[in-house]
Protein backbone atom coordinates (compact mmCIF):
# COMPACT_ATOMS: atom_id res chain seq x y z
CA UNK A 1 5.32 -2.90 -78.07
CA UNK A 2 8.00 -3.76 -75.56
CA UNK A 3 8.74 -0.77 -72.76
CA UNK A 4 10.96 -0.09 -70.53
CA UNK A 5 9.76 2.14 -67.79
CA UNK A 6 12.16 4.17 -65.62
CA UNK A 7 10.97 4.96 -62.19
CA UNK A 8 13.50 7.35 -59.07
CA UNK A 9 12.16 8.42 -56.01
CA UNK A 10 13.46 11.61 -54.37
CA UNK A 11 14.48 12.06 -50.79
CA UNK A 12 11.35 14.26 -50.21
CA UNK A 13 9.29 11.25 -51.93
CA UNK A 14 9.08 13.06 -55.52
CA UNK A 15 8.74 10.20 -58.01
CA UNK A 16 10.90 10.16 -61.27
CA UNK A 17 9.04 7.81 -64.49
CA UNK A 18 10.37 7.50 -67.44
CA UNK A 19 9.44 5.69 -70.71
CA UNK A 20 12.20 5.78 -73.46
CA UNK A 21 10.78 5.97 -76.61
CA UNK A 22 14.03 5.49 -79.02
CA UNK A 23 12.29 5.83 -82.32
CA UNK A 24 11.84 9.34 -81.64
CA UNK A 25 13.91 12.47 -81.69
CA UNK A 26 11.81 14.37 -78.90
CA UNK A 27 11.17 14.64 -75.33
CA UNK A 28 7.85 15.42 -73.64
CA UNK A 29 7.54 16.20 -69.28
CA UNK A 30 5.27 16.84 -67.55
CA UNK A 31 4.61 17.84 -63.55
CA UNK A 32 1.70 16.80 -61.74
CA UNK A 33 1.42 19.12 -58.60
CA UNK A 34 -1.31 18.02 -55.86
CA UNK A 35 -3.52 21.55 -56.15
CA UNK A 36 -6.19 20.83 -58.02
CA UNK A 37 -9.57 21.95 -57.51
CA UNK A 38 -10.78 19.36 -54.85
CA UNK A 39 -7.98 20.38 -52.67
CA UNK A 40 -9.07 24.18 -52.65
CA UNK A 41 -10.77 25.75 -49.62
CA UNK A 42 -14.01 26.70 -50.05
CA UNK A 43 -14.65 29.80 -52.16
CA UNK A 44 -12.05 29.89 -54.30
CA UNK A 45 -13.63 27.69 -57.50
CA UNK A 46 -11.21 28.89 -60.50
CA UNK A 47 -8.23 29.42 -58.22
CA UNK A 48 -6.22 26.54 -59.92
CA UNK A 49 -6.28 28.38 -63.50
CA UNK A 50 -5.30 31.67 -62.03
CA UNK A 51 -2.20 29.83 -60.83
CA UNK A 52 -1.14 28.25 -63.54
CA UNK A 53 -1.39 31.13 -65.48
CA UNK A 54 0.60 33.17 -62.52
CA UNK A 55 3.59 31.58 -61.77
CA UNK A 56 4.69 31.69 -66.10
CA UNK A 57 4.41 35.01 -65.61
CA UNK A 58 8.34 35.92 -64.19
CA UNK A 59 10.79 33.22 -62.39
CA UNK A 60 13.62 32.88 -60.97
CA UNK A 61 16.07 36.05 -62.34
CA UNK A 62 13.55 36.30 -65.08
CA UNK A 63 10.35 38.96 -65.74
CA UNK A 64 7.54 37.41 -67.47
CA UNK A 65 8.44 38.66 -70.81
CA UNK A 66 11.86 36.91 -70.44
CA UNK A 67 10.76 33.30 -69.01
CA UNK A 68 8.09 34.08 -72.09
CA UNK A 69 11.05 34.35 -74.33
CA UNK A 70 13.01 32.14 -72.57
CA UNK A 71 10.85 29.07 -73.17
CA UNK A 72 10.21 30.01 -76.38
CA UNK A 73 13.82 29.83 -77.73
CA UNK A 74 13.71 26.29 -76.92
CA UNK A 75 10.50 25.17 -79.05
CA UNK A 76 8.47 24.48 -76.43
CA UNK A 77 4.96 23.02 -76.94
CA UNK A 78 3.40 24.00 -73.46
CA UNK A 79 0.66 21.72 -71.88
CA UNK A 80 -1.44 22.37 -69.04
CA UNK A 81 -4.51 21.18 -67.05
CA UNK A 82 -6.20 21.24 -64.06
CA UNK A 83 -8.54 18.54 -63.09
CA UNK A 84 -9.87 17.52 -60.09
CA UNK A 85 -6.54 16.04 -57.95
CA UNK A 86 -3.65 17.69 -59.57
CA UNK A 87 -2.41 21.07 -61.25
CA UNK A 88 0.10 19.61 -64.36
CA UNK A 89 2.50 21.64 -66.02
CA UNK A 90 4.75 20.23 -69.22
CA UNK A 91 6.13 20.51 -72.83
CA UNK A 92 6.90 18.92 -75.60
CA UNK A 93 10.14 19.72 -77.31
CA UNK A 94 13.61 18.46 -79.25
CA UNK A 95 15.51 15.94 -76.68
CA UNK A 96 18.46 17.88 -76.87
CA UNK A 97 16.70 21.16 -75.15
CA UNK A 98 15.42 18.62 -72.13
CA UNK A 99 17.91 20.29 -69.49
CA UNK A 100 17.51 23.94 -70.13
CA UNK A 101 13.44 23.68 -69.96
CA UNK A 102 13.96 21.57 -66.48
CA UNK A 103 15.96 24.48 -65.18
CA UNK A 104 13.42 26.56 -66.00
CA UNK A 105 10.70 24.77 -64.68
CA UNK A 106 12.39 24.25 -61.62
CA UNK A 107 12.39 28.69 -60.73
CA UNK A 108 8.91 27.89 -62.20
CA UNK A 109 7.56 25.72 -59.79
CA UNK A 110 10.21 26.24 -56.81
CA UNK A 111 10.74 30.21 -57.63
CA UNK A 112 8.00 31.85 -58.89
CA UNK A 113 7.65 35.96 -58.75
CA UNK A 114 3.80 36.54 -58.08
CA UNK A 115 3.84 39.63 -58.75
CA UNK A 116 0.69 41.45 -57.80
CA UNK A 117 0.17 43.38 -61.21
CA UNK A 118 0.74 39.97 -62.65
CA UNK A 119 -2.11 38.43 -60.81
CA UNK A 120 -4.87 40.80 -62.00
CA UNK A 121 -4.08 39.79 -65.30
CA UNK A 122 -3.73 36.21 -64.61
CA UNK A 123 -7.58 36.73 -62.64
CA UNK A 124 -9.01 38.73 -65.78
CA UNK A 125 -8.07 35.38 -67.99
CA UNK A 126 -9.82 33.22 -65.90
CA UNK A 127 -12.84 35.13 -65.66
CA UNK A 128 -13.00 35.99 -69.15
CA UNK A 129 -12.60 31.62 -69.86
CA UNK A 130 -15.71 31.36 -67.76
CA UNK A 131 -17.52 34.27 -69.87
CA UNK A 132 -16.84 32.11 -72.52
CA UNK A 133 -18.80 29.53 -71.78
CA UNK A 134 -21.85 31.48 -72.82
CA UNK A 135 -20.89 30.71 -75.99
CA UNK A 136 -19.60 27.29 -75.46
CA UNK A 137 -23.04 25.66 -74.16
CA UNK A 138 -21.46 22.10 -75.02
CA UNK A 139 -18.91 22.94 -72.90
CA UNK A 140 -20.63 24.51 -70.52
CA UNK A 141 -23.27 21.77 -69.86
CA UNK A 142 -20.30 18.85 -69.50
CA UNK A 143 -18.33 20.73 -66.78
CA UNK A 144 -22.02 21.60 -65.09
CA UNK A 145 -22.88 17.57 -65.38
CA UNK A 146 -19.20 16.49 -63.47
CA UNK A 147 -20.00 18.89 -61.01
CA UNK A 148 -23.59 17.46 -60.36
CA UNK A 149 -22.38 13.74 -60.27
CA UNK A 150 -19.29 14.00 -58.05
CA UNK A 151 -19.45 14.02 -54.60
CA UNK A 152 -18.19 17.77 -53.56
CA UNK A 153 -15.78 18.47 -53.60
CA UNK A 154 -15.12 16.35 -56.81
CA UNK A 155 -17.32 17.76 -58.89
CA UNK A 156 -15.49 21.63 -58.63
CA UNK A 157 -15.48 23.39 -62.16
CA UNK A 158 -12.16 22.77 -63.54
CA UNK A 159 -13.12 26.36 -65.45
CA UNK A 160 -14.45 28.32 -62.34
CA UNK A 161 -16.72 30.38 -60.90
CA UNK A 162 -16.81 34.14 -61.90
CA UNK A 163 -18.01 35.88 -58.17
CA UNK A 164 -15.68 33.64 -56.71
CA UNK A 165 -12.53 34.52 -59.03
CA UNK A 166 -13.66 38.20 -58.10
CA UNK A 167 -13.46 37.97 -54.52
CA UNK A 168 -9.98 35.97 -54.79
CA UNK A 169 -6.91 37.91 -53.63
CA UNK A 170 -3.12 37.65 -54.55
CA UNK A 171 -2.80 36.92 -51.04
CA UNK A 172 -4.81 34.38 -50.50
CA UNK A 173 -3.59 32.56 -53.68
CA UNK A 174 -0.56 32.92 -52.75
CA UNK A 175 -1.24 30.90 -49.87
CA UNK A 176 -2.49 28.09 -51.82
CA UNK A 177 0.64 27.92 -53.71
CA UNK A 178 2.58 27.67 -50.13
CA UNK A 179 0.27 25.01 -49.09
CA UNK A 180 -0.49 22.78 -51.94
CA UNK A 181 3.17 22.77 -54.07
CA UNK A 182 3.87 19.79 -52.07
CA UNK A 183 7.29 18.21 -53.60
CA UNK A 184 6.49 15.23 -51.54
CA UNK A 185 3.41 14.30 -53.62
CA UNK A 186 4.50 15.34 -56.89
CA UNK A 187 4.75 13.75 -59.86
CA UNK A 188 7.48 14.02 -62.83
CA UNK A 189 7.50 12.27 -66.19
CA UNK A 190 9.13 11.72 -69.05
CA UNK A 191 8.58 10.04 -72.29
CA UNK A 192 10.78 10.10 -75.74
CA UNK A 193 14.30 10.50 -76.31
CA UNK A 194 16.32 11.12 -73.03
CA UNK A 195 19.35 9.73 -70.74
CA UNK A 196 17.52 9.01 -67.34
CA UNK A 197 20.33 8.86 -65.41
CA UNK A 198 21.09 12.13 -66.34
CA UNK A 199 17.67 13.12 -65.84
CA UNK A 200 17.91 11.95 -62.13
CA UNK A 201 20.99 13.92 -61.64
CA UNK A 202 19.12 17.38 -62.87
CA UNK A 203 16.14 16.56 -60.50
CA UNK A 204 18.19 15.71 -57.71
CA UNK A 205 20.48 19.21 -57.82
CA UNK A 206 16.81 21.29 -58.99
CA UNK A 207 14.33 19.69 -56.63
CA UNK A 208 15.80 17.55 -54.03
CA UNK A 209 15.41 17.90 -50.16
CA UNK A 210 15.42 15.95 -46.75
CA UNK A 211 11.95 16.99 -46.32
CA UNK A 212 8.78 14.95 -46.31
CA UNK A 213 5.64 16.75 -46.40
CA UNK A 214 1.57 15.07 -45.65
CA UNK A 215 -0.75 16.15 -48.65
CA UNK A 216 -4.04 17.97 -48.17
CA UNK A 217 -6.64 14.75 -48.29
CA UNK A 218 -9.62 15.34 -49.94
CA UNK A 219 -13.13 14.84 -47.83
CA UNK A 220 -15.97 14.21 -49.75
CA UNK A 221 -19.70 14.79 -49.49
CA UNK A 222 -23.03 14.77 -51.00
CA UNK A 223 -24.18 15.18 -54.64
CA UNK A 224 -25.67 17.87 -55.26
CA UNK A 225 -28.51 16.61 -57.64
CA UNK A 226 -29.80 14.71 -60.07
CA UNK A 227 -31.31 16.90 -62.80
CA UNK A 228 -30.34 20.58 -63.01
CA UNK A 229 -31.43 23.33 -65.95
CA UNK A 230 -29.85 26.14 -66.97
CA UNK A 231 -32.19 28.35 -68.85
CA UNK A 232 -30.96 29.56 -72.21
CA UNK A 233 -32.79 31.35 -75.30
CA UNK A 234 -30.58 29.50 -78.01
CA UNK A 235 -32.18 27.18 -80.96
CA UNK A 236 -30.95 23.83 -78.97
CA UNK A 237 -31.56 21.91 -76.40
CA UNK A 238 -28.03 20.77 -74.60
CA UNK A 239 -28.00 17.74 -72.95
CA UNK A 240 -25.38 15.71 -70.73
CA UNK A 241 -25.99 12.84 -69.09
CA UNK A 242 -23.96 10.61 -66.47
CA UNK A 243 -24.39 7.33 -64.95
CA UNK A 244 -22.22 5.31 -62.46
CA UNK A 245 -19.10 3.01 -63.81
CA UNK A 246 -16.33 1.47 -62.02
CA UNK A 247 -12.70 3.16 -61.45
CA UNK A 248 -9.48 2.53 -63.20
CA UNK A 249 -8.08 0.27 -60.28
CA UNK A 250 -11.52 -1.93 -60.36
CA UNK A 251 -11.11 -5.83 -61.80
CA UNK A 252 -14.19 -4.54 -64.41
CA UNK A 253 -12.27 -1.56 -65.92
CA UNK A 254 -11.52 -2.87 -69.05
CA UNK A 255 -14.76 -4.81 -69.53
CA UNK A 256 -16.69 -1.14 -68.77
CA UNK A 257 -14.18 0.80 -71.32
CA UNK A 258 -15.76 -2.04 -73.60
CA UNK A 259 -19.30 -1.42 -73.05
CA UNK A 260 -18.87 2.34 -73.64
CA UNK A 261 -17.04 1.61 -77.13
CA UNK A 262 -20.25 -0.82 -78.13
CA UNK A 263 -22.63 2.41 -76.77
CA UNK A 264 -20.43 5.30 -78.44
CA UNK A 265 -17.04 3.95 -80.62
CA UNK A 266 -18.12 5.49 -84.08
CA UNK A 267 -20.60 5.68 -86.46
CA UNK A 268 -21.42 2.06 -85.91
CA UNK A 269 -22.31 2.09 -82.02
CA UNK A 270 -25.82 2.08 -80.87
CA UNK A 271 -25.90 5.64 -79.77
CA UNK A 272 -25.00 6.95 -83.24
CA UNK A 273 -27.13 4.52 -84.94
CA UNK A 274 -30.25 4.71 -82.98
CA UNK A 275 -30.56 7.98 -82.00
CA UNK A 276 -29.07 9.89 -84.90
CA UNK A 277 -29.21 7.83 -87.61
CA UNK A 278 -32.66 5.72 -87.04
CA UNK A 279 -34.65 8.32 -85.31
CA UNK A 280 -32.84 11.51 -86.82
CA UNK A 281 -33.51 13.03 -82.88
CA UNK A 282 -30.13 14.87 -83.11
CA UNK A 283 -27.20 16.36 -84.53
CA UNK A 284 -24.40 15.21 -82.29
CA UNK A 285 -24.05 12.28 -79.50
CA UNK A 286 -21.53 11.09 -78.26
CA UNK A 287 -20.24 9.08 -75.02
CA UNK A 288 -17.46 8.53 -72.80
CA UNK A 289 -15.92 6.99 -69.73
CA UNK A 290 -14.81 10.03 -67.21
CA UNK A 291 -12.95 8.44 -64.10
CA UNK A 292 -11.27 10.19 -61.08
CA UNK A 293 -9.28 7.89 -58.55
CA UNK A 294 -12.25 8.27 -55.85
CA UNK A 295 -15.23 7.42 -58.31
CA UNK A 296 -16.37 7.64 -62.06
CA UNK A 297 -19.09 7.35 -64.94
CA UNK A 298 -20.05 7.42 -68.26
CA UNK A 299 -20.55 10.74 -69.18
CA UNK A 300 -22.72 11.29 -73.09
CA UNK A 301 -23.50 14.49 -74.67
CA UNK A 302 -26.63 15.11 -77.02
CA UNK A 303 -27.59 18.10 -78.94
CA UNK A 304 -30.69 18.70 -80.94
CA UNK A 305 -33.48 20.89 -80.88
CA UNK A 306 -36.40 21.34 -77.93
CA UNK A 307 -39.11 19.53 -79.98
CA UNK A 308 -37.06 16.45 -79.59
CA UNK A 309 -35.01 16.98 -76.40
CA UNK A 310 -37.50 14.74 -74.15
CA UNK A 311 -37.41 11.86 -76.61
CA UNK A 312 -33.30 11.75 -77.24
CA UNK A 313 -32.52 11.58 -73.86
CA UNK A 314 -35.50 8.96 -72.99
CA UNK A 315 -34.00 6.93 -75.75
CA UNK A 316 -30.45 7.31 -74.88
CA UNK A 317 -31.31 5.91 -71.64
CA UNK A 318 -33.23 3.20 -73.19
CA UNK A 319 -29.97 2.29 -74.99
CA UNK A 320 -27.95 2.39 -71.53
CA UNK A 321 -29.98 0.03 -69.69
CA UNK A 322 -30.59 -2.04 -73.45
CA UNK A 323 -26.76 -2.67 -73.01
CA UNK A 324 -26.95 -4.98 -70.81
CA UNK A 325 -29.92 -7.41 -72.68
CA UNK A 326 -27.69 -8.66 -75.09
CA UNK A 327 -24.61 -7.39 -77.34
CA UNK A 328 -22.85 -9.20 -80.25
CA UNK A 329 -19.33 -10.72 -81.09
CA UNK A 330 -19.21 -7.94 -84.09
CA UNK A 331 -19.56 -5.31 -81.94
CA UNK A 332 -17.13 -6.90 -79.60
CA UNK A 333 -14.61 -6.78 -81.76
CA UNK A 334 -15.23 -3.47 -83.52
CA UNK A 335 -14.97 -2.35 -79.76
CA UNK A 336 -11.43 -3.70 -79.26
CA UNK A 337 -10.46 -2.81 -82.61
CA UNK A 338 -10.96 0.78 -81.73
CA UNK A 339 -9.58 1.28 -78.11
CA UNK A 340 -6.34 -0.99 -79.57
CA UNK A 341 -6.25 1.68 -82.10
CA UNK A 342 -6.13 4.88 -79.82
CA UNK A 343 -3.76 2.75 -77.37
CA UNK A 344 -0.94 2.81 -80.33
CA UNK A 345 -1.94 6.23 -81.36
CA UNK A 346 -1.25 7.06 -78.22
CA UNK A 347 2.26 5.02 -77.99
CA UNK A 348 3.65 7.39 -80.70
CA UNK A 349 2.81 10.75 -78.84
CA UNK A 350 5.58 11.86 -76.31
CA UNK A 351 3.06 13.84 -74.15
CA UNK A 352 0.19 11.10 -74.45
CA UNK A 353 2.94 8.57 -72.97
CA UNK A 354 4.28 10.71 -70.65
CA UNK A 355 0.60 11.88 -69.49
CA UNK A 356 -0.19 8.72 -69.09
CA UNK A 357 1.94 6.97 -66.51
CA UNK A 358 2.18 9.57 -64.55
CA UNK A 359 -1.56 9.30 -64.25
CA UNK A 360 -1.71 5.67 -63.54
CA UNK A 361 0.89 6.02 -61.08
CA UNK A 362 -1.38 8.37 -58.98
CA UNK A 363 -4.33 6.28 -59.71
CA UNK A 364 -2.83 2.90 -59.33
CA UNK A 365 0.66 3.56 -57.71
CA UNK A 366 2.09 1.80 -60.63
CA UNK A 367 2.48 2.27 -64.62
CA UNK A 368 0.49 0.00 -66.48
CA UNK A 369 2.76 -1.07 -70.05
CA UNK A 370 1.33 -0.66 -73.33
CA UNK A 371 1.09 -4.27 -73.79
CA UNK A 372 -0.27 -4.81 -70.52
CA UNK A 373 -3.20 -2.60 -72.02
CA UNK A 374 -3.27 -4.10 -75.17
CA UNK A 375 -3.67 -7.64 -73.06
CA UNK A 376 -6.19 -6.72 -71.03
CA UNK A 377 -8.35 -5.25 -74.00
CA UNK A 378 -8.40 -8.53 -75.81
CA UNK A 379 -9.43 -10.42 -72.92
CA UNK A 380 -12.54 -8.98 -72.78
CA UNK A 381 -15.47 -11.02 -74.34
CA UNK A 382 -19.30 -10.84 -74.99
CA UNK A 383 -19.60 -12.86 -71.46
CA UNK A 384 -17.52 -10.62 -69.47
CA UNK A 385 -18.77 -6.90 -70.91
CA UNK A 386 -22.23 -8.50 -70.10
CA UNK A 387 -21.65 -9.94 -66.57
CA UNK A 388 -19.96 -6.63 -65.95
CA UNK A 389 -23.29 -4.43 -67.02
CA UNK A 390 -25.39 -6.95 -64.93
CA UNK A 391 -23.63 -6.87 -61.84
CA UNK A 392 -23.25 -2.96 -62.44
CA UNK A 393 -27.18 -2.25 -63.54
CA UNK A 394 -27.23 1.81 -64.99
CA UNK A 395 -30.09 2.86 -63.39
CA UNK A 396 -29.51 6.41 -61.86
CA UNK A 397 -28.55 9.07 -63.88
CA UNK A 398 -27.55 12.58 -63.33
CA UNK A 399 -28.67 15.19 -65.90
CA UNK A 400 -28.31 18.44 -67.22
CA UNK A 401 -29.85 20.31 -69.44
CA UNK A 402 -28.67 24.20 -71.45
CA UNK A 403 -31.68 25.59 -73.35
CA UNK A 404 -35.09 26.86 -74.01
CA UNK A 405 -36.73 23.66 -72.93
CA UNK A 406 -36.48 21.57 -69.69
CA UNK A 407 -36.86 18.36 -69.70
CA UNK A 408 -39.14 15.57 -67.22
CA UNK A 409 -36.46 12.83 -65.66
């Protein structure tokens, strides 16, 4: 897996990265623009999807049925997200349509109509996502268990809040846009088949200026909790839990990503086999390592039924804290096996490269290579994963329940 990775800086400080992937025939980019949810003022919690939704509706010379159309006629494969830091905006499509999407972009990001008409429709979307959730209670309780583990304002529903989408004006979101489209802070990638010197050119002429702009900095607090419950009439019992891990820059990354493949990397792991499996205490389980630049945790999801909600989750924390007592070379390896697996199935997605460093640039301030990765995953060992849980003890966890049932933590 040798890379080459491209890097530019703009006059205003927007960063260029690149990764050429030659075996390919297309292109994937991607935008990450410093207005995500932490960065809102208070009282605006679903703000960031009303935006993105907002400025694809008309451009540039364009209405939004034309920039619709326009985009379309170049096979794009849209992408968005909002998450905690940054607002990102991309696509996937055929290399040879790279230029004409960048133009577009560009009255996208620099240009954008907000129209007011648009924006009630863009608001209605958002609200009716968060209605959703009633139906969604996986969903539901996972966004509900980030925002009880994070410091605020960390922790802000990436989906939103439905009083405070009402009360949020074109106006006022507007503003946000003015404030928080920072060029300075923004950052571009590109992964697949391209010319990056030609790519440089483009971004210079769309996007370059003299100016340097400071970004909003994000102020944290308090948590707000450790076990919440939101009542619910349903047949199940929801349950997400969260403990404390270390962050992506951290010397102990790799030996925590580790530790969560032995709890949770397939049917094999010990959450699967002694929750569901042993005990039969529920239908699903599953866990994961969640990290922002400013903190992070392992985040697992359980669902079964109320009779059995109190003992899955006292045995899933038995497991967590079990982790650290003793853990085998098999399951070592199995571990490895797996995160080297979705590392090179990764490597052959243009948007899951591109994605990618332009996430560890923000995180790190430098793109990590695919070997690098690889590396760094097989020098982990049974000593390391362990001395890691033992310095690094999980001991508080945040919970959340969506049900009939509460639960005693």
């Amino acid at each position: 897996m040798a890379e080459k990775l491209d890097k530019y800086t703009l006059n205003n400080g927007l960063v260029l990265l690149g990764e050429p992937l030659r075996q390919v025939a297309s292109v994937a980019f991607g935008f990450m623009i410093p207005s995500g949810v932490a960065r809102l003022p208070e009282g605006c919690c679903g703000c960031c999807n009303v935006i993105s939704d907002w400025i694809f509706r008309g451009a540039g010379n364009k209405n939004s049925r034309q920039l619709s159309d326009a985009l379309d006629s170049l096979g794009l494969h849209r992408a968005g997200s909002v998450n905690s830091s940054h607002i990102s905006i991309g696509a996937a499509l055929e290399a040879s349509n790279l230029s004409q999407a960048l133009d577009l972009y560009a009255d996208i990001i620099l240009r954008h109509s907000l129209l007011p008409d648009q924006f009630q429709l863009a608001k209605q979307l958002a609200i009716d996502a968060v209605r959703a959730l009633d139906d969604d209670p996986r969903q539901k309780v996972m966004l509900k268990l980030r925002e009880q583990f994070y410091p605020n304002p960390l922790g802000r529903s990436t989906a939103g809040d439905i009083d405070q989408l009402k009360s949020l004006t074109a106006q006022k979101t507007k503003k946000i846009i003015t404030h928080n489209f920072n060029l300075s802070h923004t950052i571009f990638c590109v992964a697949g088949k391209y010319d990056f010197d030609i790519v440089v050119e483009q971004m210079k002429n769309l996007f370059e200026t003299d100016n340097q702009l400071p970004v909003k900095q994000i102020h944290t607090g308090e948590k707000t909790g450790n076990y919440t419950h939101i009542e619910n009439e349903g047949a199940q019992v929801h349950i997400g839990l969260m403990t404390k891990t270390v962050t992506l820059a951290d010397k102990d990354y790799y030996n925590a990503r580790v530790a969560v493949s032995v709890l949770s990397g397939g049917m094999s792991a010990r959450l699967f086999t002694e929750v569901r499996e042993k005990r039969g205490l529920c239908y699903a389980i599953g866990a994961r390592y969640h990290g922002l630049k400013e903190a992070a945790g392992i985040m697992c999801y359980a669902g079964t039924t109320p009779d059995k909600a109190q003992e899955t989750l006292d045995v899933i924390k038995d497991e967590f804290k079990r982790l650290s007592h003793d853990i085998s070379e098999d399951e070592i390896q199995r571990a490895k096996v797996g995160l080297k697996a979705s590392l090179i199935l990764s490597s052959e997605s243009t948007s899951s490269r591109a994605a990618g460093i332009a996430t560890d640039y923000y995180m790190l301030g430098k793109v990590r290579t695919l070997d690098e990765i690889k590396d760094n995953i097989e020098q982990t060992t049974v000593d390391s994963v362990l001395d890691y849980l033992r310095r690094n003890i999980f001991e508080d966890f945040t919970v959340v329940t969506v049900g009939p049932k509460k639960v005693k933590v």
